[in-house]
Structure formats: structure tokens, C-alpha cells
PDB file of N, CA and C in Angstrom:
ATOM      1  N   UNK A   1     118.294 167.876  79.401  1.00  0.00           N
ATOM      2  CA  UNK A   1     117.557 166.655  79.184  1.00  0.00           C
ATOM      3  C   UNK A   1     116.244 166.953  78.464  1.00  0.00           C
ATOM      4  N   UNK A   2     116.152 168.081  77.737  1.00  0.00           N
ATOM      5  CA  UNK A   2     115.194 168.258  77.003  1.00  0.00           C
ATOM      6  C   UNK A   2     114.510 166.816  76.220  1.00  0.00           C
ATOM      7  N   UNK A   3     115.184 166.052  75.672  1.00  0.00           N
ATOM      8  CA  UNK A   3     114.559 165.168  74.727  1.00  0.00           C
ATOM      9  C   UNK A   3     113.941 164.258  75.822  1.00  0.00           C
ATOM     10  N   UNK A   4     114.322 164.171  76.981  1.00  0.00           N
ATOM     11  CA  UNK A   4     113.141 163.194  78.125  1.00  0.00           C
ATOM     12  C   UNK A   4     112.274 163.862  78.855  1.00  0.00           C
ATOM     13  N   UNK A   5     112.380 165.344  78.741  1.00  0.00           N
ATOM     14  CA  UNK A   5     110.876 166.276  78.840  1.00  0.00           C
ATOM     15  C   UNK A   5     109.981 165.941  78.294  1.00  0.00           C
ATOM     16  N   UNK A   6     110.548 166.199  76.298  1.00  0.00           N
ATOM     17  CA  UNK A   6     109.646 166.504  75.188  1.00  0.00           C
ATOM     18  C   UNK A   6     109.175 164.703  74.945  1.00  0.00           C
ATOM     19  N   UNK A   7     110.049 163.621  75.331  1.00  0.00           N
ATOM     20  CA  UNK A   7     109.844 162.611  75.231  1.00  0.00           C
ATOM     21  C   UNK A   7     110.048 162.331  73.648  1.00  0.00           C
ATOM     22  N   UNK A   8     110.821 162.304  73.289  1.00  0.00           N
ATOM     23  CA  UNK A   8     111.076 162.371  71.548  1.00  0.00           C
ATOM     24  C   UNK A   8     112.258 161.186  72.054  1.00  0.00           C
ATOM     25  N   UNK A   9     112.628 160.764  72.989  1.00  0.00           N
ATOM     26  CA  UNK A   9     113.494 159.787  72.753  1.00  0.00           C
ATOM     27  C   UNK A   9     112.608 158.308  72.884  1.00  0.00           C
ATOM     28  N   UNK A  10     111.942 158.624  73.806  1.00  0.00           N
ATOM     29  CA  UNK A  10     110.349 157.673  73.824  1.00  0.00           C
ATOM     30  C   UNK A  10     109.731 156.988  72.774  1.00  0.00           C
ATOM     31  N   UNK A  11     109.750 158.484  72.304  1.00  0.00           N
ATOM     32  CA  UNK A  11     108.035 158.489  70.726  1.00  0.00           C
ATOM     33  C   UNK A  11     108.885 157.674  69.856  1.00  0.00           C
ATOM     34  N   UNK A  12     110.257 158.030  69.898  1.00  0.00           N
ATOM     35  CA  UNK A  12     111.218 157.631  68.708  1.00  0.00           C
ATOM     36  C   UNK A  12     111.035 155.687  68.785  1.00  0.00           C
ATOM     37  N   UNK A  13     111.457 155.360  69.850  1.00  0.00           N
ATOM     38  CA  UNK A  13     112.122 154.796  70.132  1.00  0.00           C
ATOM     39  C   UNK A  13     110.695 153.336  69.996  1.00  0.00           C
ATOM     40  N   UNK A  14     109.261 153.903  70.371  1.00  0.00           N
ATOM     41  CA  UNK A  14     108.081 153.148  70.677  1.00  0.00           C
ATOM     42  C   UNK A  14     107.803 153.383  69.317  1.00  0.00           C
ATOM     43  N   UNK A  15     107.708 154.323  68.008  1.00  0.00           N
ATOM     44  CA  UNK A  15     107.994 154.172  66.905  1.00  0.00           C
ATOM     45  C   UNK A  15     108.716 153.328  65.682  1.00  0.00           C
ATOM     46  N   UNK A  16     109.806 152.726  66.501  1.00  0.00           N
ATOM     47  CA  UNK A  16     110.561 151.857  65.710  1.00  0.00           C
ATOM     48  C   UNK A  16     110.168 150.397  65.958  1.00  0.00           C
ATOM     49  N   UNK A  17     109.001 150.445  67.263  1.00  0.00           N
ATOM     50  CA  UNK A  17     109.058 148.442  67.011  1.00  0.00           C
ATOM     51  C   UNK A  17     107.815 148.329  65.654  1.00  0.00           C
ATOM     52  N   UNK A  18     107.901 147.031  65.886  1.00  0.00           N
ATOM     53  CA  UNK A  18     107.610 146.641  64.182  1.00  0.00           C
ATOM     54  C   UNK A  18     106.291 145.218  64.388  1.00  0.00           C
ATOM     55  N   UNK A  19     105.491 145.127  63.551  1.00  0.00           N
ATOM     56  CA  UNK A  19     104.390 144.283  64.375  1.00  0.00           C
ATOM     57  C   UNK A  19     105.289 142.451  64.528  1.00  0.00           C
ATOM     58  N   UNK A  20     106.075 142.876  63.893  1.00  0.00           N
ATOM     59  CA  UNK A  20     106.949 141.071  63.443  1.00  0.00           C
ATOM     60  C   UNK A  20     108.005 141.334  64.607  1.00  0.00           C
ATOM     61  N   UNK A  21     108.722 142.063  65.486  1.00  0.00           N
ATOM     62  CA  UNK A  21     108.974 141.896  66.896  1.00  0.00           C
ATOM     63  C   UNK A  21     108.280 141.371  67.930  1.00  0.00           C
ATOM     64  N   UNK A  22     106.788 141.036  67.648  1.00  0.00           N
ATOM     65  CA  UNK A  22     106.056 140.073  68.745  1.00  0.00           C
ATOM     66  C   UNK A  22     105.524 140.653  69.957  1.00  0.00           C
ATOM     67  N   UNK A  23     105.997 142.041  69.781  1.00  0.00           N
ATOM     68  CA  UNK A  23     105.887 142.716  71.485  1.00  0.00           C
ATOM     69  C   UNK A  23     104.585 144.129  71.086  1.00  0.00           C
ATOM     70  N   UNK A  24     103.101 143.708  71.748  1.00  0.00           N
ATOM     71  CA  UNK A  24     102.267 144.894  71.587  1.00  0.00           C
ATOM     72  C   UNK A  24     102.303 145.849  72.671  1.00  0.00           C
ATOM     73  N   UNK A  25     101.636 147.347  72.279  1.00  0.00           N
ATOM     74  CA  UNK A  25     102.102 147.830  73.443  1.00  0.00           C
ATOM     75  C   UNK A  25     101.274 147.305  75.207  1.00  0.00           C
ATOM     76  N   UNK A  26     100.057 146.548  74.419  1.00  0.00           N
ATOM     77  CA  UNK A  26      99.869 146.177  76.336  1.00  0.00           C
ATOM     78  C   UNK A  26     100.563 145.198  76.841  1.00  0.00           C
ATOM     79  N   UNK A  27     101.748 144.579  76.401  1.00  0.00           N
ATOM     80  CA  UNK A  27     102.641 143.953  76.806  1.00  0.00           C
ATOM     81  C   UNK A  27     103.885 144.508  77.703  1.00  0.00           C
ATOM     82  N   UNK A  28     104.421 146.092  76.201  1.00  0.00           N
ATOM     83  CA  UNK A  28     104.833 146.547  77.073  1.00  0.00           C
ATOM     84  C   UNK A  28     104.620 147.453  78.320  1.00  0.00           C
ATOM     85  N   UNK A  29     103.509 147.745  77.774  1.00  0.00           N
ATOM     86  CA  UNK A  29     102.988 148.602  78.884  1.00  0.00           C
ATOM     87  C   UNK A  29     102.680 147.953  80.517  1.00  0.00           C
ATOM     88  N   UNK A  30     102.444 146.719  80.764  1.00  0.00           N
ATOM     89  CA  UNK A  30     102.831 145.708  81.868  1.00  0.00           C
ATOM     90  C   UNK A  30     103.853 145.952  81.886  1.00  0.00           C
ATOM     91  N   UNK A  31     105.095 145.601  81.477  1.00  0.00           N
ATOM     92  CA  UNK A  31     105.977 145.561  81.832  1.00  0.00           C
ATOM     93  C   UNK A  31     106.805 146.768  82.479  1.00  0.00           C
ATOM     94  N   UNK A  32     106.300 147.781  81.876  1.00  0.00           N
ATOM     95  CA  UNK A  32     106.247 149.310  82.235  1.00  0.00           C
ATOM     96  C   UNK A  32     105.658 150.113  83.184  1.00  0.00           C
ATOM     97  N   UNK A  33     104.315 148.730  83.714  1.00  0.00           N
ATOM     98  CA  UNK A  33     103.613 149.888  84.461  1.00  0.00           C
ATOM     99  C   UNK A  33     103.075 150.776  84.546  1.00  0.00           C
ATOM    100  N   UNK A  34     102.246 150.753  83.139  1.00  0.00           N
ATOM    101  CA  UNK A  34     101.206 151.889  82.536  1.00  0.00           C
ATOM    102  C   UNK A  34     100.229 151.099  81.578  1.00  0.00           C
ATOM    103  N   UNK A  35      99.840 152.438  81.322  1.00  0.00           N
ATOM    104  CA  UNK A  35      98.745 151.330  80.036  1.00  0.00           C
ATOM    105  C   UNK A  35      98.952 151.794  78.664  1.00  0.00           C
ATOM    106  N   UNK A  36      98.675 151.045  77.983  1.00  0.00           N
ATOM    107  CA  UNK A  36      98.730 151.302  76.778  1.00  0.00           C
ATOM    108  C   UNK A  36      98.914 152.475  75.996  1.00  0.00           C
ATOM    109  N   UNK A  37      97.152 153.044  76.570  1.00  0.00           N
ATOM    110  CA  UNK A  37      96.668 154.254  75.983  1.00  0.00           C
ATOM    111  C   UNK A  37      97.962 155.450  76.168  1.00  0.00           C
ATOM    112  N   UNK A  38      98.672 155.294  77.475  1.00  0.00           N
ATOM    113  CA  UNK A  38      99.957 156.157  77.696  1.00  0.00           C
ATOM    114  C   UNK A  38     100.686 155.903  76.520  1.00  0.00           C
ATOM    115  N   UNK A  39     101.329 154.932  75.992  1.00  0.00           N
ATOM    116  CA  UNK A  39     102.190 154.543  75.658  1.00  0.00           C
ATOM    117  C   UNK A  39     101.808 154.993  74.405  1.00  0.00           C
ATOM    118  N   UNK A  40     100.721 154.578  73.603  1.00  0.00           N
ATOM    119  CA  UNK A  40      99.893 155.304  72.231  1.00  0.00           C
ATOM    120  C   UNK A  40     100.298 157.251  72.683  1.00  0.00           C
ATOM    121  N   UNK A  41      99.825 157.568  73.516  1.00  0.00           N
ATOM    122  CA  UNK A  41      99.717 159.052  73.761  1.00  0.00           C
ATOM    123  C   UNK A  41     101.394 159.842  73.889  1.00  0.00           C
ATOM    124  N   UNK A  42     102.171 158.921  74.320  1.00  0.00           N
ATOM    125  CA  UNK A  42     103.310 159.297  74.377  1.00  0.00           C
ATOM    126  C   UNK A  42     104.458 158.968  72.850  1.00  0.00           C
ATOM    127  N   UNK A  43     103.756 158.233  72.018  1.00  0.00           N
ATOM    128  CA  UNK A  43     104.134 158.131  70.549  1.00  0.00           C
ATOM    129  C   UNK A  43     103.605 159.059  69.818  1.00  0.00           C
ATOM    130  N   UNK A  44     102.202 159.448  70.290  1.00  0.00           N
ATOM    131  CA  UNK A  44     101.826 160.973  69.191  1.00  0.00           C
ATOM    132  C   UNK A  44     101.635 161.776  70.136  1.00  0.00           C
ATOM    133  N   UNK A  45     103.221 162.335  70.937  1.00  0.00           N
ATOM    134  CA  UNK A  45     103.997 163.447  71.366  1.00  0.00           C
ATOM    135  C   UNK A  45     102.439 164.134  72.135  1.00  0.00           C
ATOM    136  N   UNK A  46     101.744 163.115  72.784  1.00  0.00           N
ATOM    137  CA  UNK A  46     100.350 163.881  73.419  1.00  0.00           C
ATOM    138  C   UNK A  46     100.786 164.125  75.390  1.00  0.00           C
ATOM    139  N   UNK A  47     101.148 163.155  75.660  1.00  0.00           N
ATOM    140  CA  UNK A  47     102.105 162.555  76.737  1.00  0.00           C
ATOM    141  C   UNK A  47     102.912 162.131  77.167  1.00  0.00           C
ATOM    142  N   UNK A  48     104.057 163.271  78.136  1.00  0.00           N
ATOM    143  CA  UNK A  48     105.152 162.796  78.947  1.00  0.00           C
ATOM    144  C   UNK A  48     105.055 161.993  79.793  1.00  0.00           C
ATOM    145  N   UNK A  49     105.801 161.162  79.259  1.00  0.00           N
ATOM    146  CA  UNK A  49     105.992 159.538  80.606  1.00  0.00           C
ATOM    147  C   UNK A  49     107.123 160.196  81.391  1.00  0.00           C
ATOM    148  N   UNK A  50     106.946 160.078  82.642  1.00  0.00           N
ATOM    149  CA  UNK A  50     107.780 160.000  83.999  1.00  0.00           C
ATOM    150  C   UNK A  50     108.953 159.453  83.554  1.00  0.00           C
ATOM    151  N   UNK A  51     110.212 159.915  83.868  1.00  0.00           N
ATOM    152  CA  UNK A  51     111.376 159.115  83.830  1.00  0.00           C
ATOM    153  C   UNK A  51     111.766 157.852  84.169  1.00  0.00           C
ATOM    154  N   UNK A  52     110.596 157.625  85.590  1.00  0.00           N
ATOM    155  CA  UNK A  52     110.887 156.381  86.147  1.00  0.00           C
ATOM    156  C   UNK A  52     110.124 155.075  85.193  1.00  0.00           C
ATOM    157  N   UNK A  53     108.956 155.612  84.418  1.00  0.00           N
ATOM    158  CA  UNK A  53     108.897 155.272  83.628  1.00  0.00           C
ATOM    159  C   UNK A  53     109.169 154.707  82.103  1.00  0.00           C
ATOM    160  N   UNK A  54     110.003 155.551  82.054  1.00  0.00           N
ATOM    161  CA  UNK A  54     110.754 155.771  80.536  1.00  0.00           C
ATOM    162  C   UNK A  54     111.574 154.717  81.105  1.00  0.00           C
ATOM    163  N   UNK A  55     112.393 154.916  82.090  1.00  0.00           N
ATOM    164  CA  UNK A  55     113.479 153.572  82.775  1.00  0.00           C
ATOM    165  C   UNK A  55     112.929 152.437  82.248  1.00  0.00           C
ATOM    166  N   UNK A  56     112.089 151.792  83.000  1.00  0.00           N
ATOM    167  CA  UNK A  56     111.185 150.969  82.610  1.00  0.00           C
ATOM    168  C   UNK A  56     110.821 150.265  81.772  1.00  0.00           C
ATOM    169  N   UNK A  57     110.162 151.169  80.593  1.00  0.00           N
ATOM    170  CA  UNK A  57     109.851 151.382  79.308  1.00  0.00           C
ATOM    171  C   UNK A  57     111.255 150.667  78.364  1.00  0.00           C
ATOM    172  N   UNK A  58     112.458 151.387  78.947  1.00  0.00           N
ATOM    173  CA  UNK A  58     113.753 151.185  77.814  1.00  0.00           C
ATOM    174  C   UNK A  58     114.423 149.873  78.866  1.00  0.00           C
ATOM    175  N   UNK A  59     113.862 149.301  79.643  1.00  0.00           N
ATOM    176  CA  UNK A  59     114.636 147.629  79.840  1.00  0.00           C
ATOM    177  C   UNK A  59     113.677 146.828  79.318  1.00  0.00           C
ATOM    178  N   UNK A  60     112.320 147.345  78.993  1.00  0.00           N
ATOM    179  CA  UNK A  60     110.992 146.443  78.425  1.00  0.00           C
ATOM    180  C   UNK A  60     111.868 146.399  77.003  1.00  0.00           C
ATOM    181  N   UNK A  61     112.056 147.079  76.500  1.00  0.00           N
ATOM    182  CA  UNK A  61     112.037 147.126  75.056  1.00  0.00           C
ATOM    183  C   UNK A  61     113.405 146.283  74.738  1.00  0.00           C
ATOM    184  N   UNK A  62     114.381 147.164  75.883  1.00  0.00           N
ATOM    185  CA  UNK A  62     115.951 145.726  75.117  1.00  0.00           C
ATOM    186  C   UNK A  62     115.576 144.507  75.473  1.00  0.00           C
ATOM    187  N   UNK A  63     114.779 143.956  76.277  1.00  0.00           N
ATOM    188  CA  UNK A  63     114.998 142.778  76.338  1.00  0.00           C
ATOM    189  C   UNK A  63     113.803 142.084  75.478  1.00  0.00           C
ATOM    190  N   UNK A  64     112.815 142.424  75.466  1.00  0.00           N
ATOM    191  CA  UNK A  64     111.896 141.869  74.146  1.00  0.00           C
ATOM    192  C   UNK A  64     112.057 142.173  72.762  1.00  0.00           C
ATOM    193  N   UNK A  65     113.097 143.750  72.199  1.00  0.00           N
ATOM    194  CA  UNK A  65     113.076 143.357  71.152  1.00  0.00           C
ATOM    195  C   UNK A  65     115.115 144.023  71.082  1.00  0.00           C
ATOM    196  N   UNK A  66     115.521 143.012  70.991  1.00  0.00           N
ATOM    197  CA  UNK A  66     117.064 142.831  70.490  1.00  0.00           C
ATOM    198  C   UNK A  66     117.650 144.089  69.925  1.00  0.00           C
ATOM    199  N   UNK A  67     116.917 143.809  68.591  1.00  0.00           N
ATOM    200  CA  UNK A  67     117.448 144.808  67.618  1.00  0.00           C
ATOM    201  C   UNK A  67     117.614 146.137  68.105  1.00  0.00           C
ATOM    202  N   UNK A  68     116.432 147.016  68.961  1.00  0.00           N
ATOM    203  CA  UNK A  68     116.645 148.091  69.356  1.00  0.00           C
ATOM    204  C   UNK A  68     116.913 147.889  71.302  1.00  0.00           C
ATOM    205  N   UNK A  69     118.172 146.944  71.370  1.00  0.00           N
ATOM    206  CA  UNK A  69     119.029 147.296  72.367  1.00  0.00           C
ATOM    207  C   UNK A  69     119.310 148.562  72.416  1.00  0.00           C
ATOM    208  N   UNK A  70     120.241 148.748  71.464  1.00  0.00           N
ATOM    209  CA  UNK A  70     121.035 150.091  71.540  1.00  0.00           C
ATOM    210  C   UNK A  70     120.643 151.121  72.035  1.00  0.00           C
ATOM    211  N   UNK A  71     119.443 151.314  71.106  1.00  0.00           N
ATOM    212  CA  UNK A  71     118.901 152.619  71.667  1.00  0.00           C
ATOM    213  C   UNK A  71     118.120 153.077  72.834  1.00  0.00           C
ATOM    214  N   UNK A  72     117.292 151.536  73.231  1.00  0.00           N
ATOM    215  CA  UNK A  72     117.116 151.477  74.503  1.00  0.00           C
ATOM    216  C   UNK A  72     117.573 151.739  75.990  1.00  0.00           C
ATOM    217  N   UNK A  73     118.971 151.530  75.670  1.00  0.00           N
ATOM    218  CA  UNK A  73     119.963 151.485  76.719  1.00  0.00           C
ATOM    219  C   UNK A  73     120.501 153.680  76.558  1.00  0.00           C
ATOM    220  N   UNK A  74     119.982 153.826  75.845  1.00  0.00           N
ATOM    221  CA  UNK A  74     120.322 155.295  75.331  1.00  0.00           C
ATOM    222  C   UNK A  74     119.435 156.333  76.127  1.00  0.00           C
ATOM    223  N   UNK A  75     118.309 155.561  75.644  1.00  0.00           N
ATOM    224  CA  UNK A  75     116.628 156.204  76.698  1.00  0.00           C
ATOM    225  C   UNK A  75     116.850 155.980  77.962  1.00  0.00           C
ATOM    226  N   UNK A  76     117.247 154.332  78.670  1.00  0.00           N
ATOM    227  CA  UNK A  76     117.291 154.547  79.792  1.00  0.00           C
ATOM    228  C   UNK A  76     118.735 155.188  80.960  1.00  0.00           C
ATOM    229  N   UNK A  77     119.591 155.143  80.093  1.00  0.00           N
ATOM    230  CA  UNK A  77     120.832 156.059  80.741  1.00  0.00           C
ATOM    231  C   UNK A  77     119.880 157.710  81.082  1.00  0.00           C
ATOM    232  N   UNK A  78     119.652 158.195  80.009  1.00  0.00           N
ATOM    233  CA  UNK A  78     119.177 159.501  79.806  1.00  0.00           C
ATOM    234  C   UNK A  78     117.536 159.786  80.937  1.00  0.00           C
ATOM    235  N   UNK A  79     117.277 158.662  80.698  1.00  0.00           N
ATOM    236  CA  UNK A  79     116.035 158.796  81.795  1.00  0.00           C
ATOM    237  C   UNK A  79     116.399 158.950  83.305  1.00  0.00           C
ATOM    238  N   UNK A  80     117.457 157.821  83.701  1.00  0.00           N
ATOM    239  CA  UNK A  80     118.525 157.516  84.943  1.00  0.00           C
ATOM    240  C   UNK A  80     118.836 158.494  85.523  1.00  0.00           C
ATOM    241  N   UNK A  81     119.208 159.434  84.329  1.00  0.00           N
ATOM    242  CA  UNK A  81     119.985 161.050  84.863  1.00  0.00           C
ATOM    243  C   UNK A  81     119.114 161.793  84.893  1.00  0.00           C
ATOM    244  N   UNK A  82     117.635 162.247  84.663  1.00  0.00           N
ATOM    245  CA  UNK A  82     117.095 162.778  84.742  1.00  0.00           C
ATOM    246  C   UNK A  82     116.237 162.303  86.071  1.00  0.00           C
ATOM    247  N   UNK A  83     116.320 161.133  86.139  1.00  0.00           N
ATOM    248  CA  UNK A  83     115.871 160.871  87.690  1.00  0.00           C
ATOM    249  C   UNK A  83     116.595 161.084  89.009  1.00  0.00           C
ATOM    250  N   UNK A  84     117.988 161.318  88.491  1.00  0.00           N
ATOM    251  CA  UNK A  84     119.029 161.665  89.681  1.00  0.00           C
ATOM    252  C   UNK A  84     118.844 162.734  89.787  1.00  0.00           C
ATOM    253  N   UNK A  85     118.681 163.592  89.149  1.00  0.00           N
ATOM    254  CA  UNK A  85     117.867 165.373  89.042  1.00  0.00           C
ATOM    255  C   UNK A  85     117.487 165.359  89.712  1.00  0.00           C
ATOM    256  N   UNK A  86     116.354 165.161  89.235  1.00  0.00           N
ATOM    257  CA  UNK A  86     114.737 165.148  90.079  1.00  0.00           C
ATOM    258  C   UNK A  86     115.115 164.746  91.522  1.00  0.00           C
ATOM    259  N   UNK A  87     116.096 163.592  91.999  1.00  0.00           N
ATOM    260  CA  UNK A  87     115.997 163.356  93.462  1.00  0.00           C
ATOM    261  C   UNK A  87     117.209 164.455  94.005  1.00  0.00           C
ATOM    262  N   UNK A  88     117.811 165.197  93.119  1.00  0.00           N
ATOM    263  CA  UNK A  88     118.850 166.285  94.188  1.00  0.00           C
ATOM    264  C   UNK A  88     119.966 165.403  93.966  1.00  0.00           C
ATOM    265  N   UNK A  89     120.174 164.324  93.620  1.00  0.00           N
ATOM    266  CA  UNK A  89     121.469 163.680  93.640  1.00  0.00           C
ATOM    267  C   UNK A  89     122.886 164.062  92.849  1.00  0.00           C
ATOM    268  N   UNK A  90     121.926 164.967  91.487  1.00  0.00           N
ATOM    269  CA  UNK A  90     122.691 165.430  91.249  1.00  0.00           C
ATOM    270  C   UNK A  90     122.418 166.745  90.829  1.00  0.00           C
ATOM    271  N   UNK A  91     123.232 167.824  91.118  1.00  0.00           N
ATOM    272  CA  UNK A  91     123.110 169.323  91.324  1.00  0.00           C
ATOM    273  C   UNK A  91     123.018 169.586  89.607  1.00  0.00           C
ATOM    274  N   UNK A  92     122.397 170.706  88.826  1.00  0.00           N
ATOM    275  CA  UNK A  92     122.361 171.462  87.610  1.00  0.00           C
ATOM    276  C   UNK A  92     123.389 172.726  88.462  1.00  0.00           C
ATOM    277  N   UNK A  93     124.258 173.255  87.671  1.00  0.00           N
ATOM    278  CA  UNK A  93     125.001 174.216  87.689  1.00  0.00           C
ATOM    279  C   UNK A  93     124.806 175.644  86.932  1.00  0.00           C
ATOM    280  N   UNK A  94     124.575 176.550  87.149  1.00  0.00           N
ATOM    281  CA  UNK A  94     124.307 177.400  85.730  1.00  0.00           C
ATOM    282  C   UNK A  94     125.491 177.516  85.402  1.00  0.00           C
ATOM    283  N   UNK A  95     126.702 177.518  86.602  1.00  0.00           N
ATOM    284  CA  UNK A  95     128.185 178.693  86.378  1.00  0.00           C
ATOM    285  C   UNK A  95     129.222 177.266  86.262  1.00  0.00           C
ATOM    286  N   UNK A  96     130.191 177.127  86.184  1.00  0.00           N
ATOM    287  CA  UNK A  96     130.817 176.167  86.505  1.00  0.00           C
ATOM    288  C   UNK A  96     131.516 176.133  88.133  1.00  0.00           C
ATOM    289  N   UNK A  97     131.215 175.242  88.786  1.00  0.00           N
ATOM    290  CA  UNK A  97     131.273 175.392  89.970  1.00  0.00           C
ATOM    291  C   UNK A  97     132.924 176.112  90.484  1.00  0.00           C
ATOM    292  N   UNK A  98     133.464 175.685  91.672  1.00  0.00           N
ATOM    293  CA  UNK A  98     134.598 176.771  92.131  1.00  0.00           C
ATOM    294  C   UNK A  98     135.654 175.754  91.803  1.00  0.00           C
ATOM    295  N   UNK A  99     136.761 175.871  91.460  1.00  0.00           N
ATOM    296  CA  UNK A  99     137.708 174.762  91.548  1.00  0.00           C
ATOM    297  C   UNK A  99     138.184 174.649  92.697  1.00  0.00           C
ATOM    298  N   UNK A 100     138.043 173.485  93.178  1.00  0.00           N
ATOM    299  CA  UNK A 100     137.846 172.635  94.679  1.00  0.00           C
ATOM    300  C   UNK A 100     139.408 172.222  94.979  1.00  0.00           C
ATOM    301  N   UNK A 101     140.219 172.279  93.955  1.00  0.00           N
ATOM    302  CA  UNK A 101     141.777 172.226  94.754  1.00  0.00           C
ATOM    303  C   UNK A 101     142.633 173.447  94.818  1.00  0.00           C
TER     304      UNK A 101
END
């Protein structure tokens, strides 16, 4: 899950809205649960947003701006799983585990 470490799916993604989508970032950033200045800092690759954040972040964005559904739903799958990590829910393997039948 490197790219929701480095947050390049973020920067990308808070990069592509456009001022004629209607949505600034202290809008989304309410909706996100941060402030702005994060949201600026995490577009010039200064600051990692929290996954639970990034979650957040990528249902703010499909639903205020359409066009970048797609990729939204891309960030927050990828954020999702990196939060199931983080809670142990789901195990990293180095080896491939034992075959169980």
C-alpha cells in the first residue's frame, strides 16, 4: 500500500478537481475532518493523511464532484485496506501461508 503511505493517490486525486467543480478545499476538508491547510500539504506531497482520513476524503470527493467518482472509489477501497491493516484484521504475509486443506 505504498501509494496510501506516500499519499500520491491523494495528491493525485485533490490535484484533479478543477475551480468549475464548485467544491473548495475547506469544504472538503469539513467534510473530511481536517483542515484545509492538510489537504494543501497533502497535495504538495508535504503530508500523509491517515487512512481514515483518506476514506473520508474519497466519499467527499465522489459525491461532490461526479466526474472523479472513479477514482475516488479507487482511493477509498485502497485506504479501507490499509485500515484493515492497521486494525490486525487483516494479516501481511511475507511467505505464503500453509495450505489449510
Amino acid at each position: 500500500m505504498s501509494s496510501i503511505r506516500n499519499n500520491s493517490r491523494s495528491a493525485a486525486l485533490l490535484g484533479k478537481i478543477r475551480e468549475e467543480d464548485g467544491i473548495s478545499f475547506e469544504g472538503l476538508a469539513q467534510l473530511a475532518r481536517t483542515t484545509a491547510s492538510d489537504l494543501q500539504a497533502c497535495l504538495d506531497h508535504q503530508l500523509v493523511l491517515r487512512p481514515a482520513i483518506q476514506i473520508l476524503l474519497a466519499r467527499a470527493i465522489a459525491t461532490c464532484v461526479p466526474r472523479l467518482a472513479v477514482h475516488a472509489r479507487r482511493l477509498e477501497l485502497q485506504a479501507t485496506a490499509a485500515v484493515n491493516i492497521e486494525n490486525g484484521s487483516i494479516a501481511l504475509h511475507l511467505t505464503p501461508p500453509a495450505k489449510w486443506w
